[in-house]
PDB file of N, CA and C in Angstrom:
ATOM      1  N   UNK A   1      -5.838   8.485 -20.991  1.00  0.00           N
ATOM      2  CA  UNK A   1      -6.352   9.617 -21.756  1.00  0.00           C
ATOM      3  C   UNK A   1      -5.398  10.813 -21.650  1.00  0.00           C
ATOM      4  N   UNK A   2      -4.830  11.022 -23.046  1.00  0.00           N
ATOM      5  CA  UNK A   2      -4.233  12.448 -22.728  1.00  0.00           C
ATOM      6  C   UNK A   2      -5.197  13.561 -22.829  1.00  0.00           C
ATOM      7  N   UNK A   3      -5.810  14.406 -21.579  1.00  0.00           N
ATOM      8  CA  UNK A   3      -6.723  15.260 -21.429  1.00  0.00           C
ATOM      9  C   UNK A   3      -6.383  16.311 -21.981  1.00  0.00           C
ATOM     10  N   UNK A   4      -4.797  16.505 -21.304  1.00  0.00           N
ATOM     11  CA  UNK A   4      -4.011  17.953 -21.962  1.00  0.00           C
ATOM     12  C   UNK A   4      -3.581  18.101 -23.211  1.00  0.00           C
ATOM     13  N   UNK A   5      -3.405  17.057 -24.211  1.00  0.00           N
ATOM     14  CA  UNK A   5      -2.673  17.063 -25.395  1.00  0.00           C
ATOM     15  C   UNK A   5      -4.620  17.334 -26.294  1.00  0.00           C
ATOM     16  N   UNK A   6      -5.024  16.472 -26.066  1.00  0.00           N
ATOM     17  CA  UNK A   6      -6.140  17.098 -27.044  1.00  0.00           C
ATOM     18  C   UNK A   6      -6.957  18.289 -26.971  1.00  0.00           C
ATOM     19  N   UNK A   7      -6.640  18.813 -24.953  1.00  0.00           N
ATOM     20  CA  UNK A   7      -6.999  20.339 -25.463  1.00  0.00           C
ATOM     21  C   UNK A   7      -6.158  21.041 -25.865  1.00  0.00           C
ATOM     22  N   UNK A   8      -5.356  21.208 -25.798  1.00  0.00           N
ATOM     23  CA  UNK A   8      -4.504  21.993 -26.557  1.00  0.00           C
ATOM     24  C   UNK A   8      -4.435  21.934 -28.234  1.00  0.00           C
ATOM     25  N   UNK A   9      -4.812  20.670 -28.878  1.00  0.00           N
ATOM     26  CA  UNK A   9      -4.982  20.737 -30.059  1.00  0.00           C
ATOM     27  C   UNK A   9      -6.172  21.329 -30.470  1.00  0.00           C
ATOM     28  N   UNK A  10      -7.207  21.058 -29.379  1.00  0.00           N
ATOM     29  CA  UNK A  10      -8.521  21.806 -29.682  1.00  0.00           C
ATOM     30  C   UNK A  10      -8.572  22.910 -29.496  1.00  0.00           C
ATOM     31  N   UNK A  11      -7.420  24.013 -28.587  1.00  0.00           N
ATOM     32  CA  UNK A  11      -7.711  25.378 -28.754  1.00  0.00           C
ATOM     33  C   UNK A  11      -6.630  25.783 -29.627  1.00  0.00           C
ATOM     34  N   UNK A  12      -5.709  25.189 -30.235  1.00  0.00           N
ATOM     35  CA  UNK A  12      -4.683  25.828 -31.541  1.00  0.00           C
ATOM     36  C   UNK A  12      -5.945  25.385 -33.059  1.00  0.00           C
ATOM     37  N   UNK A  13      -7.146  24.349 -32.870  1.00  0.00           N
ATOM     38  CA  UNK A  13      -7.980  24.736 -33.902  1.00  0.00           C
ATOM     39  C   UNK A  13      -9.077  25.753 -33.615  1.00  0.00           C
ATOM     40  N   UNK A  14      -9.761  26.201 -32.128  1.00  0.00           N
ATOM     41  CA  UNK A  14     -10.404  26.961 -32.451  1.00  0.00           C
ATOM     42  C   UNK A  14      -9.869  28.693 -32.790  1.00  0.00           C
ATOM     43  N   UNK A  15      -8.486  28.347 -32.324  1.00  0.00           N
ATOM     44  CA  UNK A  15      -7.783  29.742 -32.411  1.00  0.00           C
ATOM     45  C   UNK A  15      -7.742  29.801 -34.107  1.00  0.00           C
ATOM     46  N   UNK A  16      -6.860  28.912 -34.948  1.00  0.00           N
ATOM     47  CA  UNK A  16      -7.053  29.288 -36.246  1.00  0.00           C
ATOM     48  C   UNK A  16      -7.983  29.551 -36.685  1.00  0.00           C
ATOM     49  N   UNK A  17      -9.782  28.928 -36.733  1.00  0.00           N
ATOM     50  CA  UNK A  17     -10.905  29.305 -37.438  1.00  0.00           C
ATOM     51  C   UNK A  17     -11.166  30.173 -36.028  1.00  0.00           C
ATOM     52  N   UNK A  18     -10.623  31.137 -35.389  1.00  0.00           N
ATOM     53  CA  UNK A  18     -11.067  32.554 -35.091  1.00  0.00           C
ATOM     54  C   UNK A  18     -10.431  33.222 -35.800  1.00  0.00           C
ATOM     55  N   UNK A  19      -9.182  32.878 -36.315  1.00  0.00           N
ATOM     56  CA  UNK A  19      -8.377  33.979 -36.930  1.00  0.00           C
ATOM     57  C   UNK A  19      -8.604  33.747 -38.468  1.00  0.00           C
ATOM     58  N   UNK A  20      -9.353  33.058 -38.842  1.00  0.00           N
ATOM     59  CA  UNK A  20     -10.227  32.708 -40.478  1.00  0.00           C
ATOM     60  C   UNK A  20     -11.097  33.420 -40.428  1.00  0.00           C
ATOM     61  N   UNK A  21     -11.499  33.379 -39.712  1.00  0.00           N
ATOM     62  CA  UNK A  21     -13.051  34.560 -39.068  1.00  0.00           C
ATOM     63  C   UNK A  21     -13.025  35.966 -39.214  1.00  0.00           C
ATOM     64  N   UNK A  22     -12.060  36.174 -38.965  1.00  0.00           N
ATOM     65  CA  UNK A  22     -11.443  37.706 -38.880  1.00  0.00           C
ATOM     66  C   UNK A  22     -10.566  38.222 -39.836  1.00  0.00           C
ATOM     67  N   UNK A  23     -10.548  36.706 -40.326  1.00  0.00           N
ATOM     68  CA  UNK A  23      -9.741  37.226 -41.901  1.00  0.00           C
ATOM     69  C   UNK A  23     -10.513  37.809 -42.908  1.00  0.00           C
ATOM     70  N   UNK A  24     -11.501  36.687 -43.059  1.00  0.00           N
ATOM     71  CA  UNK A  24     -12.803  37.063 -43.751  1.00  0.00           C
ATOM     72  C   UNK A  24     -13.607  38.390 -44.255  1.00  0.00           C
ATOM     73  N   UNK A  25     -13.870  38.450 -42.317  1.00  0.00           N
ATOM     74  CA  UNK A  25     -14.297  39.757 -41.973  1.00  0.00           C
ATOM     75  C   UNK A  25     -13.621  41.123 -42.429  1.00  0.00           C
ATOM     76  N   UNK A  26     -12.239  41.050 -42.591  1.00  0.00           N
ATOM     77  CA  UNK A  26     -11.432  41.976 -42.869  1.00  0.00           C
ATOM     78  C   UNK A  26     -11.805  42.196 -44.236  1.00  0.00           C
ATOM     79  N   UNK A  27     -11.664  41.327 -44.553  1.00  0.00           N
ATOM     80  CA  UNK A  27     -11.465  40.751 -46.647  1.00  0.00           C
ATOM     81  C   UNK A  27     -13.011  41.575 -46.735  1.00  0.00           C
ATOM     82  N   UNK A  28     -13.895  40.728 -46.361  1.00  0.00           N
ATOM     83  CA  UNK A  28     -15.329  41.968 -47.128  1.00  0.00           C
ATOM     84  C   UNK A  28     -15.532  43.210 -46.460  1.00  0.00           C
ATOM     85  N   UNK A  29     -14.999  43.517 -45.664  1.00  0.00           N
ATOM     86  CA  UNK A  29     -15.029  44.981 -45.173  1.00  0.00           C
ATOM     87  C   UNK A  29     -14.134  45.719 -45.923  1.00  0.00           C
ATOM     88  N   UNK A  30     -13.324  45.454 -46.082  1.00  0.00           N
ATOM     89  CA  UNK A  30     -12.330  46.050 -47.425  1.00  0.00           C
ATOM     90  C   UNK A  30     -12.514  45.677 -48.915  1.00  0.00           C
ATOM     91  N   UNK A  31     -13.241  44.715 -49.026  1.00  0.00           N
ATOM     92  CA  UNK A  31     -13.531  44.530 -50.404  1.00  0.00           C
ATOM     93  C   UNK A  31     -15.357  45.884 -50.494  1.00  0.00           C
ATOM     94  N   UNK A  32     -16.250  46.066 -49.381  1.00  0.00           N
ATOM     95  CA  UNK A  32     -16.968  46.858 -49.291  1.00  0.00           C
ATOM     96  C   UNK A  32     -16.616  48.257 -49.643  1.00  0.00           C
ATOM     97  N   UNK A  33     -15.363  48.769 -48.764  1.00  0.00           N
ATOM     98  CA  UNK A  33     -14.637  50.117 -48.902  1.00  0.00           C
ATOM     99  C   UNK A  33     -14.313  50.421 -50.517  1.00  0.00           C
ATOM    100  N   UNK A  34     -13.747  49.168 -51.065  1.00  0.00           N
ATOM    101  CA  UNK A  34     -13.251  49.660 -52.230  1.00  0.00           C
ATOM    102  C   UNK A  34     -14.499  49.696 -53.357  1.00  0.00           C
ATOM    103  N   UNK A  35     -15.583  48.774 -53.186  1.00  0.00           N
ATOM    104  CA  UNK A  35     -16.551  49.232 -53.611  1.00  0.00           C
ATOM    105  C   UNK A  35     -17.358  50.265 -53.955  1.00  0.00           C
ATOM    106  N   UNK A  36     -17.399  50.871 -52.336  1.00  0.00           N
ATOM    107  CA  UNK A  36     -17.877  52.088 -51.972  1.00  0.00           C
ATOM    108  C   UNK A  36     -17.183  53.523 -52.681  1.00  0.00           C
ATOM    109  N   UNK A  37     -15.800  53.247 -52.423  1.00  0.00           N
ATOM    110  CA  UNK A  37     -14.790  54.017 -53.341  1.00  0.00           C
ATOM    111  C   UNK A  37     -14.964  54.286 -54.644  1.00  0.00           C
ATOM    112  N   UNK A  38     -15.204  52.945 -55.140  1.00  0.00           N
ATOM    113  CA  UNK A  38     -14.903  52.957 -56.767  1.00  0.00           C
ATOM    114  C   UNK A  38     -16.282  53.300 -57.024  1.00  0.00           C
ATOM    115  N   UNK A  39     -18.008  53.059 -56.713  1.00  0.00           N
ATOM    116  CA  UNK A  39     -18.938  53.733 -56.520  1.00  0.00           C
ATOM    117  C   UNK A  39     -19.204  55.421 -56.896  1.00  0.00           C
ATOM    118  N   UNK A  40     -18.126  55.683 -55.758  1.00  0.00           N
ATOM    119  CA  UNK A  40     -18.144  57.270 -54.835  1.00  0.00           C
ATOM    120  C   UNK A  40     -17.239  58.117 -56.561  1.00  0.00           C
ATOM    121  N   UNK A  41     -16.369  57.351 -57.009  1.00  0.00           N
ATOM    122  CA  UNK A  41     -15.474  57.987 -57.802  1.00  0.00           C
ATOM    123  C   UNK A  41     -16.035  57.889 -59.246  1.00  0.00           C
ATOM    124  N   UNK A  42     -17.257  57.174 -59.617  1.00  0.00           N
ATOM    125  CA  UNK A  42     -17.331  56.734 -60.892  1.00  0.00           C
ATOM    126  C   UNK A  42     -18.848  57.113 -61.031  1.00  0.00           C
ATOM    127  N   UNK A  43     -19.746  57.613 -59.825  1.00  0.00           N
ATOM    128  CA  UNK A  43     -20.627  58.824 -59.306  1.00  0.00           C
ATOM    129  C   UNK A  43     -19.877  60.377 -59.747  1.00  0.00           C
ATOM    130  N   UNK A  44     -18.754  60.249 -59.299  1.00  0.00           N
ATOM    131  CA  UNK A  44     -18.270  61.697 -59.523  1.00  0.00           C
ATOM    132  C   UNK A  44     -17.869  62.165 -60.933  1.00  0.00           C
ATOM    133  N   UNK A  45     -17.410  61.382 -61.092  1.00  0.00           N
ATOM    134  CA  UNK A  45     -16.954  61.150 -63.316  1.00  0.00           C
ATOM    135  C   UNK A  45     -18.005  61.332 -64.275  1.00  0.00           C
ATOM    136  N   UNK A  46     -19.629  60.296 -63.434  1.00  0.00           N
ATOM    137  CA  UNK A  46     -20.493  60.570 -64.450  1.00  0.00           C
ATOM    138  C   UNK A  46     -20.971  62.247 -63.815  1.00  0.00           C
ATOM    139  N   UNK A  47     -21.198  62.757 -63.126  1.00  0.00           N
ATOM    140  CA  UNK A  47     -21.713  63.915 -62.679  1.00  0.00           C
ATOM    141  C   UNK A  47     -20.796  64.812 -63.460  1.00  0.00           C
ATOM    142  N   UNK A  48     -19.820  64.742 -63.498  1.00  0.00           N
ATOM    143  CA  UNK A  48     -18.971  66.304 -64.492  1.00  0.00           C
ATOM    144  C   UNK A  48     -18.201  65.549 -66.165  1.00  0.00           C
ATOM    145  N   UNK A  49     -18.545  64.456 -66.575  1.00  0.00           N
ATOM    146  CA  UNK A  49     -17.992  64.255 -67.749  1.00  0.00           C
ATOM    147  C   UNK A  49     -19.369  64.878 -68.367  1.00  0.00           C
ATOM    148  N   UNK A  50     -18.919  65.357 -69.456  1.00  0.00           N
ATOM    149  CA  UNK A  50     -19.651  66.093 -70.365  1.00  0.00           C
ATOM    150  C   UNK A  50     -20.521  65.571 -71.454  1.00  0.00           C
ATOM    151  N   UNK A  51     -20.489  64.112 -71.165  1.00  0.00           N
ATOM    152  CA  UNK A  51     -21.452  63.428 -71.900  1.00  0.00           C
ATOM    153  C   UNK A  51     -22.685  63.272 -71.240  1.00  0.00           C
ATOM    154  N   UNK A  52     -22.811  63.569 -70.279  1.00  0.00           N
ATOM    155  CA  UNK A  52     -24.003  63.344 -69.323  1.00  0.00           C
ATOM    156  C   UNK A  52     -25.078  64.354 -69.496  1.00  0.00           C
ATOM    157  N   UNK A  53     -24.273  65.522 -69.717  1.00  0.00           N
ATOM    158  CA  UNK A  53     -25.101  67.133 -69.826  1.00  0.00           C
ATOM    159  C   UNK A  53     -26.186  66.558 -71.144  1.00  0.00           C
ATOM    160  N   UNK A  54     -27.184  66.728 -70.912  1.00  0.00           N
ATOM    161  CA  UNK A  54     -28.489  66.512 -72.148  1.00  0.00           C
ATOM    162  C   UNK A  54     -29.149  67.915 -72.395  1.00  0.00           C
TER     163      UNK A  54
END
């Protein structure tokens, strides 16, 4: 039995799906921000474009 060769393959896979994990995580936390952004900015456009005034 190689004991050492298959852990080592088993922690270079749990290391990649940690670092998928955190990719992810990154990706909708920044896909949230820009949301929030484009939200925050298109809130502000309808509040002073002059079509809004009734």
């Amino acid at each position: 039995l190689l004991y050492s060769g298959s852990c080592s393959v088993n922690f270079s896979f749990s290391t990649i799906f940690n670092f998928l994990a955190i990719l992810q995580v990154l990706h909708f936390l920044a896909t949230f921000q820009f949301l929030n952004c484009a939200f925050l900015i298109f809130h502000h456009f309808q509040c002073f474009s002059p079509y809004s005034r009734s």
